[in-house]
N, C-alpha and C. Protein backbone atom coordinates (compact mmCIF):
# COMPACT_ATOMS: atom_id res chain seq x y z
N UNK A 1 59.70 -43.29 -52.38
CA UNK A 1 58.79 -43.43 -53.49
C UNK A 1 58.54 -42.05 -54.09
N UNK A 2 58.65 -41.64 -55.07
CA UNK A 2 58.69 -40.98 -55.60
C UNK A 2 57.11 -40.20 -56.13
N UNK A 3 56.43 -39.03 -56.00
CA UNK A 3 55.24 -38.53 -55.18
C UNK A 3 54.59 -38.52 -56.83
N UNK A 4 55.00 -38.42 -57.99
CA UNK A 4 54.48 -38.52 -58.98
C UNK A 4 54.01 -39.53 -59.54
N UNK A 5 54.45 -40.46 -59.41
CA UNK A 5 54.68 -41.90 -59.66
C UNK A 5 53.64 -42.54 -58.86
N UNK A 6 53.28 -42.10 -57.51
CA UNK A 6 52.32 -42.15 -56.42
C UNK A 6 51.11 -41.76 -57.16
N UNK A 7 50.98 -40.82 -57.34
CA UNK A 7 49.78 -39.98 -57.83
C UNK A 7 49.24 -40.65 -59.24
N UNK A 8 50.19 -40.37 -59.69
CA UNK A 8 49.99 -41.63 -61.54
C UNK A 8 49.26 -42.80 -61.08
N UNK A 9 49.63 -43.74 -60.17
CA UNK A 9 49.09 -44.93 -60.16
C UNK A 9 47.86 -45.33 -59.43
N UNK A 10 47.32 -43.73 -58.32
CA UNK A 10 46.11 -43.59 -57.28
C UNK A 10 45.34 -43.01 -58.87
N UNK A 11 45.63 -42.24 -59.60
CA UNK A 11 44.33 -41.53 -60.83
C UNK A 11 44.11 -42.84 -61.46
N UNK A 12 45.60 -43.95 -61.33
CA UNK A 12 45.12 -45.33 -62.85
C UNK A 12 43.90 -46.41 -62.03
N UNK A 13 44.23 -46.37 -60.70
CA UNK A 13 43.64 -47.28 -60.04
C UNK A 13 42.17 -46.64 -59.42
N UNK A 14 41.65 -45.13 -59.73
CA UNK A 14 40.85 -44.33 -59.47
C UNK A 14 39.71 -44.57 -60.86
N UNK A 15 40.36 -44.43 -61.73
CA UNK A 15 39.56 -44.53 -63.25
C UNK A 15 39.45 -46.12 -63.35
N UNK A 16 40.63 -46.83 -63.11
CA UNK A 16 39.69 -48.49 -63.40
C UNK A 16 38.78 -48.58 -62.66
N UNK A 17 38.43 -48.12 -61.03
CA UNK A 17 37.11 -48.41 -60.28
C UNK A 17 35.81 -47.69 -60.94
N UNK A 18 36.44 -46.93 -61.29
CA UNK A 18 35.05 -45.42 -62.40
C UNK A 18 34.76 -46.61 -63.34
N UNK A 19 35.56 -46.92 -64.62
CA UNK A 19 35.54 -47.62 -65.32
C UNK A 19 34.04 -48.74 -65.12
N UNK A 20 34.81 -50.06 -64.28
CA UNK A 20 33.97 -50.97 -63.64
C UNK A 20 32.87 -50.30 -63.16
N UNK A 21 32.67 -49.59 -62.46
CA UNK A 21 31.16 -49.26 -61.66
C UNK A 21 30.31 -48.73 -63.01
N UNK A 22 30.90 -47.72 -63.65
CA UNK A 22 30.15 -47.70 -65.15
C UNK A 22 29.90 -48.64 -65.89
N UNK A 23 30.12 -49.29 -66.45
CA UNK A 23 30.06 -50.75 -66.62
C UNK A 23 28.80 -51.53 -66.31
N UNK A 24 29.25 -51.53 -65.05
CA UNK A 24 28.49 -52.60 -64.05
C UNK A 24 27.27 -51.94 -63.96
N UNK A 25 26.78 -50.37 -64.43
CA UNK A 25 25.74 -49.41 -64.18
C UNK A 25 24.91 -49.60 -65.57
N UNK A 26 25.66 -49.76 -66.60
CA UNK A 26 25.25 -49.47 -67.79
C UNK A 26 24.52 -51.20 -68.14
N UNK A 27 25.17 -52.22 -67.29
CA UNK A 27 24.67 -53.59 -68.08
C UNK A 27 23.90 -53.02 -66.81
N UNK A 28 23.38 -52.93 -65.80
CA UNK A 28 22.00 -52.53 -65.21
C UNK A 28 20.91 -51.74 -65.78
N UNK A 29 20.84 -50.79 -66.27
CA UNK A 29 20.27 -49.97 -67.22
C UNK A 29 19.73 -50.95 -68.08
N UNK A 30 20.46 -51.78 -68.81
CA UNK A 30 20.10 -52.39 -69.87
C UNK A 30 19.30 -53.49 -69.73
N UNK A 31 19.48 -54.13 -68.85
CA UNK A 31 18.73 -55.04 -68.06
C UNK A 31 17.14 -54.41 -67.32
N UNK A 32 17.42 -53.38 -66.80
CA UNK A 32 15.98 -52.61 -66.69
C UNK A 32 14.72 -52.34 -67.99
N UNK A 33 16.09 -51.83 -68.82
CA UNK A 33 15.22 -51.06 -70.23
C UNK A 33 14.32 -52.37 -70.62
N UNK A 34 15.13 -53.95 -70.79
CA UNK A 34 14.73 -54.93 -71.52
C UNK A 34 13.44 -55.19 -70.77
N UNK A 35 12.90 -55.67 -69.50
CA UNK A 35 12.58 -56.11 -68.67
C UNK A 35 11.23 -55.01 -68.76
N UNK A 36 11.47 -54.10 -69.18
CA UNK A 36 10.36 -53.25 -69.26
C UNK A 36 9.65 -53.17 -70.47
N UNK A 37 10.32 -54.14 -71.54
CA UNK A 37 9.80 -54.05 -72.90
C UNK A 37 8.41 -55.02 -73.03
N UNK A 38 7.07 -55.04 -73.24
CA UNK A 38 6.70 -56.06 -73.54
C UNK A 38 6.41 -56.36 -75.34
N UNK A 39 5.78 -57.84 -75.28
CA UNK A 39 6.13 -58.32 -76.66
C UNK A 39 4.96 -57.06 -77.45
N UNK A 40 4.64 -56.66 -77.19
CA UNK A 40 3.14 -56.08 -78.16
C UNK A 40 3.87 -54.59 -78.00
N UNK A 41 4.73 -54.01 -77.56
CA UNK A 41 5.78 -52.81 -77.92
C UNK A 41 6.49 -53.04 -78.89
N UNK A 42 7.21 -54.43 -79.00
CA UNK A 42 7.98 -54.61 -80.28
C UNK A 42 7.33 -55.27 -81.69
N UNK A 43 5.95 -55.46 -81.58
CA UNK A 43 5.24 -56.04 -82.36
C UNK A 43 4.78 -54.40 -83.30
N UNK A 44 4.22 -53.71 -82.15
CA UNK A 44 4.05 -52.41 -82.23
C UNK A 44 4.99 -51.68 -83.34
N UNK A 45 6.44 -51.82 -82.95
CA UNK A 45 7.51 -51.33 -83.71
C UNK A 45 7.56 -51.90 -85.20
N UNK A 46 6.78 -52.98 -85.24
CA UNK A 46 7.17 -54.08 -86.96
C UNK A 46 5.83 -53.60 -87.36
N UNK A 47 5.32 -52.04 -87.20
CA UNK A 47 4.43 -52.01 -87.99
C UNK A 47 4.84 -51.73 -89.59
N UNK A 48 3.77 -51.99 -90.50
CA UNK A 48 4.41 -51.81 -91.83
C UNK A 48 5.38 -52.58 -92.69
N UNK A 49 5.70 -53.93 -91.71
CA UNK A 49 6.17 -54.75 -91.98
C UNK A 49 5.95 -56.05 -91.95
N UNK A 50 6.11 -57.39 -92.73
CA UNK A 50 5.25 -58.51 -92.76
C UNK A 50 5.99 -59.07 -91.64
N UNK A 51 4.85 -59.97 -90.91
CA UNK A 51 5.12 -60.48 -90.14
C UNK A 51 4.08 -61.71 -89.62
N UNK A 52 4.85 -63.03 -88.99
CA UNK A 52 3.63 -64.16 -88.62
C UNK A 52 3.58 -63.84 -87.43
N UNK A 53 2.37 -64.27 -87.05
CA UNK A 53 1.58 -64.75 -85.83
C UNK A 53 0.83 -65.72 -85.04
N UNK A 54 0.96 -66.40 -83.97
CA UNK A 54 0.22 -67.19 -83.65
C UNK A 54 -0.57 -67.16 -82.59
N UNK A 55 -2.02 -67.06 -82.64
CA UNK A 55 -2.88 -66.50 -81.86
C UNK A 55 -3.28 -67.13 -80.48
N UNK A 56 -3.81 -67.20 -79.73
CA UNK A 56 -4.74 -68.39 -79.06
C UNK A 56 -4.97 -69.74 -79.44
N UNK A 57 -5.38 -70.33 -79.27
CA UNK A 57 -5.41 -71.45 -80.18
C UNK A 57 -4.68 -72.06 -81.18
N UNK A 58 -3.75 -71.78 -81.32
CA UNK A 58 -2.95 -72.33 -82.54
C UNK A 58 -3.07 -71.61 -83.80
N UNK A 59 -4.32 -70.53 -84.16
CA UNK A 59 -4.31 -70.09 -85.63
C UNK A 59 -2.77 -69.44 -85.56
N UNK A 60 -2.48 -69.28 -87.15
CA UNK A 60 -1.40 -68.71 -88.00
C UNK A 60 -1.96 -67.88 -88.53
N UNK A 61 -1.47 -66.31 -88.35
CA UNK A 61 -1.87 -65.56 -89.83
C UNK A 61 -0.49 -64.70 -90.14
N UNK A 62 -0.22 -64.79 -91.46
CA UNK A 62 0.62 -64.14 -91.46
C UNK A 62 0.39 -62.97 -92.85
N UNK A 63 1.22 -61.25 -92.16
CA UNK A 63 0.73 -60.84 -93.38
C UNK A 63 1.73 -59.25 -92.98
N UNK A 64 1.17 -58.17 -93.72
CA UNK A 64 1.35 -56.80 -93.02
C UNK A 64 0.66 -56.21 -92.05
N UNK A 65 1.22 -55.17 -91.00
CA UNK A 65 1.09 -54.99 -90.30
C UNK A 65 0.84 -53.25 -90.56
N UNK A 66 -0.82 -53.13 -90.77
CA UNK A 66 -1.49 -52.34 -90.99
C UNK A 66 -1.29 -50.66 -90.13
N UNK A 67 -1.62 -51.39 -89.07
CA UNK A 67 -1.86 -50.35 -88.42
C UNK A 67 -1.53 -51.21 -86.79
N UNK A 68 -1.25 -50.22 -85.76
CA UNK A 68 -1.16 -50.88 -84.36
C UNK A 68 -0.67 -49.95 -83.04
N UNK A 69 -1.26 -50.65 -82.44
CA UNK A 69 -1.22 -49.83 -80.82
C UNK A 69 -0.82 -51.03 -79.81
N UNK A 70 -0.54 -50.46 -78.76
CA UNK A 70 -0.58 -51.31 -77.76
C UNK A 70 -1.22 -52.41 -77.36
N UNK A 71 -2.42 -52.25 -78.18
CA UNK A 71 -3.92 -52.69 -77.78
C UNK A 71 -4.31 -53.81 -78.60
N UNK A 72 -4.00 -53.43 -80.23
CA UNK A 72 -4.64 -54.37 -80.96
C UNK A 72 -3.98 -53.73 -82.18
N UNK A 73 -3.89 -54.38 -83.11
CA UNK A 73 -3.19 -54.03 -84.52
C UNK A 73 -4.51 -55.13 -85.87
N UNK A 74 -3.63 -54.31 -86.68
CA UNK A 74 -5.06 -54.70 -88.07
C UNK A 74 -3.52 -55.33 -88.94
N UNK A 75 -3.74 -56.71 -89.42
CA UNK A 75 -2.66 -57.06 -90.28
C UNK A 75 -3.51 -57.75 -91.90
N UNK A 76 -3.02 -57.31 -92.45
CA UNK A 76 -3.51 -57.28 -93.87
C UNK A 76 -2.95 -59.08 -94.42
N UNK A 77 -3.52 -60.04 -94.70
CA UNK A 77 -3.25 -61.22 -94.96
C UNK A 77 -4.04 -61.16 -96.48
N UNK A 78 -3.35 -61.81 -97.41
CA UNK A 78 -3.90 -62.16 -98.69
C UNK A 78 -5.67 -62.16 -98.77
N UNK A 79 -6.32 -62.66 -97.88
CA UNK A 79 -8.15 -62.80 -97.83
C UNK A 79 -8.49 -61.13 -97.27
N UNK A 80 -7.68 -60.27 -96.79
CA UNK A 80 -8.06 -59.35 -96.34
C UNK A 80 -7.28 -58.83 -94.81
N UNK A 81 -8.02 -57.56 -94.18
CA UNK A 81 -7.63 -57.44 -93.13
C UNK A 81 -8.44 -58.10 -92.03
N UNK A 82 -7.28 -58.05 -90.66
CA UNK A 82 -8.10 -58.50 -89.31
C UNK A 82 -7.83 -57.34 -88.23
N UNK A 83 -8.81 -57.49 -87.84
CA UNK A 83 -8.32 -56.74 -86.28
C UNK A 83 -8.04 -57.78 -85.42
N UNK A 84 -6.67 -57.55 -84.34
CA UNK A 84 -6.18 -58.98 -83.39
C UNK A 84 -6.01 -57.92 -82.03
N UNK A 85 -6.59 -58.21 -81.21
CA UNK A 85 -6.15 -57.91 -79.87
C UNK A 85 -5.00 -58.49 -79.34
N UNK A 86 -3.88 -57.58 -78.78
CA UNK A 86 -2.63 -58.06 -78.81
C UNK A 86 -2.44 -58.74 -77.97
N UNK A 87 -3.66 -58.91 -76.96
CA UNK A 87 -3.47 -60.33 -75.46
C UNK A 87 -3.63 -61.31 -76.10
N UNK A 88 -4.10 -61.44 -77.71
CA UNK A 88 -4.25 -62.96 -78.40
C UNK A 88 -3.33 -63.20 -78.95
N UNK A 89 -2.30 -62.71 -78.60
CA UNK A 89 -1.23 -63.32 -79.66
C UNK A 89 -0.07 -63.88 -78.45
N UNK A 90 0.22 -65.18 -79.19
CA UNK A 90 1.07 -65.86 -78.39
C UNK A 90 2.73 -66.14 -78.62
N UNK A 91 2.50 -65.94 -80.19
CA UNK A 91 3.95 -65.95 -80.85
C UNK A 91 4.07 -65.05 -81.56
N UNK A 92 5.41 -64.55 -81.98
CA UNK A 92 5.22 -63.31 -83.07
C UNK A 92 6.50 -63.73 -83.77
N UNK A 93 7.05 -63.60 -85.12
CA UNK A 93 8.40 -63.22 -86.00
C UNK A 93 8.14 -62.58 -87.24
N UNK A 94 9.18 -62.45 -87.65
CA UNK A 94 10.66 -61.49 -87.15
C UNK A 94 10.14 -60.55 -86.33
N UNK A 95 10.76 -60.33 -84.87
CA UNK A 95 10.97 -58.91 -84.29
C UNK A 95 12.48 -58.46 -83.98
N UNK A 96 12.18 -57.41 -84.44
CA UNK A 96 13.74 -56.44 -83.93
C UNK A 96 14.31 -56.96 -82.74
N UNK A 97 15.33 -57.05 -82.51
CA UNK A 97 16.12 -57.36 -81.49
C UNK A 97 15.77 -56.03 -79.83
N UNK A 98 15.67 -54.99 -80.41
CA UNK A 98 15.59 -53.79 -79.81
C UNK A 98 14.22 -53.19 -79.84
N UNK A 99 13.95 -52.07 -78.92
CA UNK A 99 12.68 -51.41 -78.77
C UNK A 99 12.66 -49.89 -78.70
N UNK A 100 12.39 -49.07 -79.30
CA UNK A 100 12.19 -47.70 -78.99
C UNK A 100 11.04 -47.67 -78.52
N UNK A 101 10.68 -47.58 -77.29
CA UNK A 101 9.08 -46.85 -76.72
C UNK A 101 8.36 -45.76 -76.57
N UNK A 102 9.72 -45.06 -77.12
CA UNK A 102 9.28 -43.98 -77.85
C UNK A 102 8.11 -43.67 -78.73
N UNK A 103 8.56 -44.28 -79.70
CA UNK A 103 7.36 -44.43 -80.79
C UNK A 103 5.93 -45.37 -80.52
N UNK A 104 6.00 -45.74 -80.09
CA UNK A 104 4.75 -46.67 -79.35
C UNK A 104 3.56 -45.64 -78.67
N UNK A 105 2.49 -45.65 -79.88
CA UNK A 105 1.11 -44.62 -79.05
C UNK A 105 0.26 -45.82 -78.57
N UNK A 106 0.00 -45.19 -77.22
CA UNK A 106 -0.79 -46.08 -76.49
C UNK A 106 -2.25 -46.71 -77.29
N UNK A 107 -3.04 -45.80 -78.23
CA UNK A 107 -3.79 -45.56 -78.56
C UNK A 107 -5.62 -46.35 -78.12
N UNK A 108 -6.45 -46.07 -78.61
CA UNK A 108 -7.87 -46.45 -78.36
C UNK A 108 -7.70 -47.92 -78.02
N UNK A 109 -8.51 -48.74 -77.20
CA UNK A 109 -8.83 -49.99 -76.66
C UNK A 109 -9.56 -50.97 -77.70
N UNK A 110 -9.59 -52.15 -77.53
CA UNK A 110 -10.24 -52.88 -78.44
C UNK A 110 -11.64 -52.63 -78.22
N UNK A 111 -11.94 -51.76 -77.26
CA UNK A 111 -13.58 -51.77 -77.21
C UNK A 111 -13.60 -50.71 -77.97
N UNK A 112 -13.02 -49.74 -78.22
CA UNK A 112 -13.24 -48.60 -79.06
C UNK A 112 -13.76 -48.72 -80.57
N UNK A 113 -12.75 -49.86 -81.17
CA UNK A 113 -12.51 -50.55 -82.12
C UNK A 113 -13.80 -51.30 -82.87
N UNK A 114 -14.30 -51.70 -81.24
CA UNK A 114 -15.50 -52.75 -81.58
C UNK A 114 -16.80 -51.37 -81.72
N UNK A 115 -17.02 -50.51 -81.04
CA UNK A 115 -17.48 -49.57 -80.57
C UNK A 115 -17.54 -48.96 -82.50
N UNK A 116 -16.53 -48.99 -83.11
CA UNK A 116 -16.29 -48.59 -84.97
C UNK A 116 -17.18 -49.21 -85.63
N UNK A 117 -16.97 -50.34 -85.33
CA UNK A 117 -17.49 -51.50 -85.95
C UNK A 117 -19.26 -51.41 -85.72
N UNK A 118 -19.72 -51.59 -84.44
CA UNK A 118 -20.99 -51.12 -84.49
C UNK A 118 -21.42 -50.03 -85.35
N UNK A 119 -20.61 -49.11 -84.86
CA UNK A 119 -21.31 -48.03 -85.41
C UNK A 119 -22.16 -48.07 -87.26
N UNK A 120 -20.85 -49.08 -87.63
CA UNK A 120 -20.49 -49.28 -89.01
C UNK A 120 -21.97 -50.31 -89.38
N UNK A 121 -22.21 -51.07 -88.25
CA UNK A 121 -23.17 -52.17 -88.71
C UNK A 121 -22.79 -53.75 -89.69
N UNK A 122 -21.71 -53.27 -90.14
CA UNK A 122 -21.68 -54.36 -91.14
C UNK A 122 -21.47 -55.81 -90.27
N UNK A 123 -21.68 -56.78 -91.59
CA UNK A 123 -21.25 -58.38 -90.32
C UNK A 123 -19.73 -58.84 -90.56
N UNK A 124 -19.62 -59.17 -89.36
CA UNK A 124 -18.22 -59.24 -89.31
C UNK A 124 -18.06 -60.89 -88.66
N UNK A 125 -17.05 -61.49 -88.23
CA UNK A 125 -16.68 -62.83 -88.37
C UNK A 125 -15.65 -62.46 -86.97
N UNK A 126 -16.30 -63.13 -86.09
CA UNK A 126 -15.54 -63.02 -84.51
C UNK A 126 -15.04 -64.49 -84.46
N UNK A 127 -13.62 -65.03 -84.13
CA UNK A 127 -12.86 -65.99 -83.96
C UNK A 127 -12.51 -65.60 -82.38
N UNK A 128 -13.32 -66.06 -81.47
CA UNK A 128 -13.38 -65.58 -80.40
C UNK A 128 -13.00 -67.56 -79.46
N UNK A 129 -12.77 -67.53 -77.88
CA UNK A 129 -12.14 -68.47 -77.56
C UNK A 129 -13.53 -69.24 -77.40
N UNK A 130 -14.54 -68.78 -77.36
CA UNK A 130 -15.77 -69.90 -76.94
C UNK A 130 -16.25 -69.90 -78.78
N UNK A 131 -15.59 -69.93 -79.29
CA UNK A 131 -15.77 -70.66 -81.20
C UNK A 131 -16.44 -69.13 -82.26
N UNK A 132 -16.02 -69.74 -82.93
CA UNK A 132 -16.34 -68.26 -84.56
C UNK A 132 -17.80 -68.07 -84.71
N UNK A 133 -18.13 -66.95 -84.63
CA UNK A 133 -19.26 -66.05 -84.50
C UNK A 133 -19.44 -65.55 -85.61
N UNK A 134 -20.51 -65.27 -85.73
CA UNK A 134 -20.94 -64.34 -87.24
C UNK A 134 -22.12 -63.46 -86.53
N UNK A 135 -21.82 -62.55 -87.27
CA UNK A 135 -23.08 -61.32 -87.03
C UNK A 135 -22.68 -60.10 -87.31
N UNK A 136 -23.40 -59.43 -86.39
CA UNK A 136 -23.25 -57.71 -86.06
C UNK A 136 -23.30 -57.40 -84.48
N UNK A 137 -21.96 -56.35 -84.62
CA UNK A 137 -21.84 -55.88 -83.21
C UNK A 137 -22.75 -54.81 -83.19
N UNK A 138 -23.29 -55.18 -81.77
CA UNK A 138 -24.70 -54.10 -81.90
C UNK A 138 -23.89 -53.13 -80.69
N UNK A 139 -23.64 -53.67 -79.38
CA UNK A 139 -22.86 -52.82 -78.11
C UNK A 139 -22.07 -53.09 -77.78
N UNK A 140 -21.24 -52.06 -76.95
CA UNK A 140 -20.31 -52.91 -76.24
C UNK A 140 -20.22 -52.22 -75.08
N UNK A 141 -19.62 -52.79 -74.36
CA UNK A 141 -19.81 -52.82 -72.79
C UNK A 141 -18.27 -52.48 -72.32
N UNK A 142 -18.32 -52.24 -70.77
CA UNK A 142 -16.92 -52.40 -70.43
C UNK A 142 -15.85 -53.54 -70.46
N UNK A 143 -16.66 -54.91 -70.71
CA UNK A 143 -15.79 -56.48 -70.72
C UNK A 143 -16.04 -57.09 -71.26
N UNK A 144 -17.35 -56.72 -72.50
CA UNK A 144 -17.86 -57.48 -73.69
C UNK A 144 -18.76 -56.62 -74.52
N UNK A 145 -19.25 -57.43 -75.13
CA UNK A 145 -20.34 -56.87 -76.37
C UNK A 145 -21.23 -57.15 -76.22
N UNK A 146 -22.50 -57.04 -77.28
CA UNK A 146 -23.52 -57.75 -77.95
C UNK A 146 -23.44 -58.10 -79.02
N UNK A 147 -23.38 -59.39 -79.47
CA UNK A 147 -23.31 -59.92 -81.20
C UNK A 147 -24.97 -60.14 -81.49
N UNK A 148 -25.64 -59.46 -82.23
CA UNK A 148 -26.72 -60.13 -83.22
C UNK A 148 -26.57 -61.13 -84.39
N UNK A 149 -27.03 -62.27 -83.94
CA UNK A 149 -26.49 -63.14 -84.87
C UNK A 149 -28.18 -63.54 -85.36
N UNK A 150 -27.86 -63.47 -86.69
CA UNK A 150 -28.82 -63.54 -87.76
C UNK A 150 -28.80 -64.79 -88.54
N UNK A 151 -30.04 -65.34 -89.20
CA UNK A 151 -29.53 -66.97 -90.27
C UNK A 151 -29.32 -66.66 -91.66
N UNK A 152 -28.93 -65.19 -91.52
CA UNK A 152 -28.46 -64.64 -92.87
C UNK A 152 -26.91 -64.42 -92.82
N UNK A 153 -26.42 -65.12 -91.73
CA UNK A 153 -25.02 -64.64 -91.29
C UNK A 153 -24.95 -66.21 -90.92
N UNK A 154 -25.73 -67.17 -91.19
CA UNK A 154 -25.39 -68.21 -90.72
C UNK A 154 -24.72 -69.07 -91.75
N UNK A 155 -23.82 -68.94 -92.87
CA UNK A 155 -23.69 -69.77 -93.73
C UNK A 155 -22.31 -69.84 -93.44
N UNK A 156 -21.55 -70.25 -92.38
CA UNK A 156 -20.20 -70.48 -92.03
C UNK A 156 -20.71 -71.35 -90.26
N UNK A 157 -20.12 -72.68 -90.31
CA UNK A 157 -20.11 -73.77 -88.91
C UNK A 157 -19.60 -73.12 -87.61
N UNK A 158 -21.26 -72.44 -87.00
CA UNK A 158 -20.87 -71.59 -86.09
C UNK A 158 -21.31 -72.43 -84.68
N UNK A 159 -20.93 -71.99 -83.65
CA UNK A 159 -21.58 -72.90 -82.02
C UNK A 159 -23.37 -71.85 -82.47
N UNK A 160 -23.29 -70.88 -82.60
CA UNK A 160 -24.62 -70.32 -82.30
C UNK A 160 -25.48 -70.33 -83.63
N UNK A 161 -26.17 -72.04 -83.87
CA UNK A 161 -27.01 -71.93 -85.08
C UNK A 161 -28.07 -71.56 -84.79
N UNK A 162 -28.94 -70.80 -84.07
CA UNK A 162 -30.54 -70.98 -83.64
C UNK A 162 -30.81 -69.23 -84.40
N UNK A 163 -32.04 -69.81 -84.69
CA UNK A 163 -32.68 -67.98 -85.53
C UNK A 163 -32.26 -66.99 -84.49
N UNK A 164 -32.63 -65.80 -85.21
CA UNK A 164 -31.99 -64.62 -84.82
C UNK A 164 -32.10 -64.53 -83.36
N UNK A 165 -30.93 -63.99 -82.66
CA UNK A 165 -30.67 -63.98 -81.43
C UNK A 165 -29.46 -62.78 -81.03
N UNK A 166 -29.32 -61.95 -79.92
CA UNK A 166 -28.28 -61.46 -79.54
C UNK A 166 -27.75 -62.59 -78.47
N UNK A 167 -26.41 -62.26 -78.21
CA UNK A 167 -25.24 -62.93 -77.44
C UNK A 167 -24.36 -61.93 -77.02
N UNK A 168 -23.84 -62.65 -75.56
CA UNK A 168 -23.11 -61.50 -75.18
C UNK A 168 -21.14 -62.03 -75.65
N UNK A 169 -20.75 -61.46 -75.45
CA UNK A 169 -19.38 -62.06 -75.56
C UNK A 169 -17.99 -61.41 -74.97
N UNK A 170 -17.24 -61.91 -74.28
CA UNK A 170 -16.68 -61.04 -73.09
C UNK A 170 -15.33 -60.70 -74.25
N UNK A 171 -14.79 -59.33 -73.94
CA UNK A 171 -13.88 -58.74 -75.07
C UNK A 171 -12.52 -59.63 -75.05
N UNK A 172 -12.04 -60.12 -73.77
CA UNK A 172 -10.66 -61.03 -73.73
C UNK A 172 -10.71 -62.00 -74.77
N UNK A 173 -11.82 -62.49 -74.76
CA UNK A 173 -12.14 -63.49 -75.25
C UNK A 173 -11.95 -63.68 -77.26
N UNK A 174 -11.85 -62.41 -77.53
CA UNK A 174 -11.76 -62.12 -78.86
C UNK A 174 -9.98 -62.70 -79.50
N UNK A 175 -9.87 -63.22 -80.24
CA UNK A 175 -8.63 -63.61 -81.04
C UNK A 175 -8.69 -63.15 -82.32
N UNK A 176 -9.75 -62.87 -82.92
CA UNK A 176 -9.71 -61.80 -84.46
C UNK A 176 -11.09 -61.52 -84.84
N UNK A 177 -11.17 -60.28 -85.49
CA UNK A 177 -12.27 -60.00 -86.05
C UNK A 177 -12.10 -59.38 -87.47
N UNK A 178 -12.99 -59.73 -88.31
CA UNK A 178 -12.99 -59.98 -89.89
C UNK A 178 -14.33 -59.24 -90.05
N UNK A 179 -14.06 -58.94 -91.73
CA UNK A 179 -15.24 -58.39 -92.53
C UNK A 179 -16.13 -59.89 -92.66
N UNK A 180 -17.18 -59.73 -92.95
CA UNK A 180 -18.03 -60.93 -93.37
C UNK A 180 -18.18 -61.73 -94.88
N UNK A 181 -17.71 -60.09 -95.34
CA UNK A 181 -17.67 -60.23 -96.86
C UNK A 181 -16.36 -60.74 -97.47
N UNK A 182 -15.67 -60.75 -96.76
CA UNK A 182 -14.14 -61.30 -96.83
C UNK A 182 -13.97 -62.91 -96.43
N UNK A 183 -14.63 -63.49 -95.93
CA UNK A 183 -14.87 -64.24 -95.41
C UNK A 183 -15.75 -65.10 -96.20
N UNK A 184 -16.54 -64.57 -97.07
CA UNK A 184 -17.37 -65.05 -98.15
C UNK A 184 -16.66 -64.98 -98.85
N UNK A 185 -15.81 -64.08 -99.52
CA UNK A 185 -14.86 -64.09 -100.72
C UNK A 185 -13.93 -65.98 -100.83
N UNK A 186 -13.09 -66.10 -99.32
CA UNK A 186 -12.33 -67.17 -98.82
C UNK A 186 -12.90 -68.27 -99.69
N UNK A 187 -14.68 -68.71 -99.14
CA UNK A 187 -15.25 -69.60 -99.68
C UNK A 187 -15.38 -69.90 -100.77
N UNK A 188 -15.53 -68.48 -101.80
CA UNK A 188 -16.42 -68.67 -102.61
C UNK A 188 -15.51 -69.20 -104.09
């Protein structure tokens, strides 16, 4: 046998095993990367871009995609904007096939958010899982709030009709929050 001819066919049969194990390394990799993606990273990525949603409960909103974090994103729908905590969302389209997580800032919590909103005072319109709230966020806590709900905030079919009262309301529990005045606009 001839020692060149030897050697030629140990480097061809050396690089097809390289070959395969690369391969076989790279669809692993890829399988890791995916597996590590969750949906509110690639929701994250379609910021600035229209997109539907389906929340808890069955609502639909569909619109642009304002602003967003990990946490919660603001999507701009024809009546206005919402803030959505991204554990309320159950469906999402169009998303990219792919994810850079790169670009993905972790950023402030939905209590932070709510924490704005107090500060701000105005009444806002909570679509929360124990039914739609009206008021003002007065606190918030580590796992909920305080809503002041007023009968000047009562002109939308809320569970909490009784004169003025605070309520507590646990933050999971939130599926969108709205201006009040936007919300009056809808009606009017």
């Amino acid at each position: 046998m001839d020692l060149e001819l030897f050697l030629h066919s140990l480097e061809a049969e050396f690089e097809a095993r390289r070959r395969e194990e690369h391969d076989e390394l790279v669809g692993e990799l890829a399988d890791a990367e995916r597996v590590s993606v969750r949906l509110a990273d690639r929701i994250v990525q379609a910021s600035g871009k229209n997109i539907t949603l389906i929340l808890r409960g069955g609502q639909q909103l569909s619109g642009t995609i304002l602003d967003a974090t990990r946490n919660w994103l603001v999507i701009r729908e024809n009546s206005g904007a919402s803030l959505v905590p991204l554990g309320a969302i159950e469906a999402a389209w169009p998303l990219k096939a792919g994810c850079d997580l790169g670009g993905v800032r972790a950023g402030l919590g939905i209590s932070s958010a709510l924490r704005g909103l107090a500060t701000q005072g105005s009444p806002v319109v909570i679509d929360h899982d124990a039914g739609r709230h009206t008021g003002i966020i007065r606190e918030v806590f580590a796992d909920h709030f305080d809503l002041d709900i007023s009968p000047s905030t009562h002109e939308l079919d809320c569970r909490d009709r009784r004169s003025s009262q605070r309520i507590a309301l646990v933050t999971s529990g939130i599926r969108r929050v709205r201006s009040f005045d936007v919300l009056r606009q809808d009606r009017g």
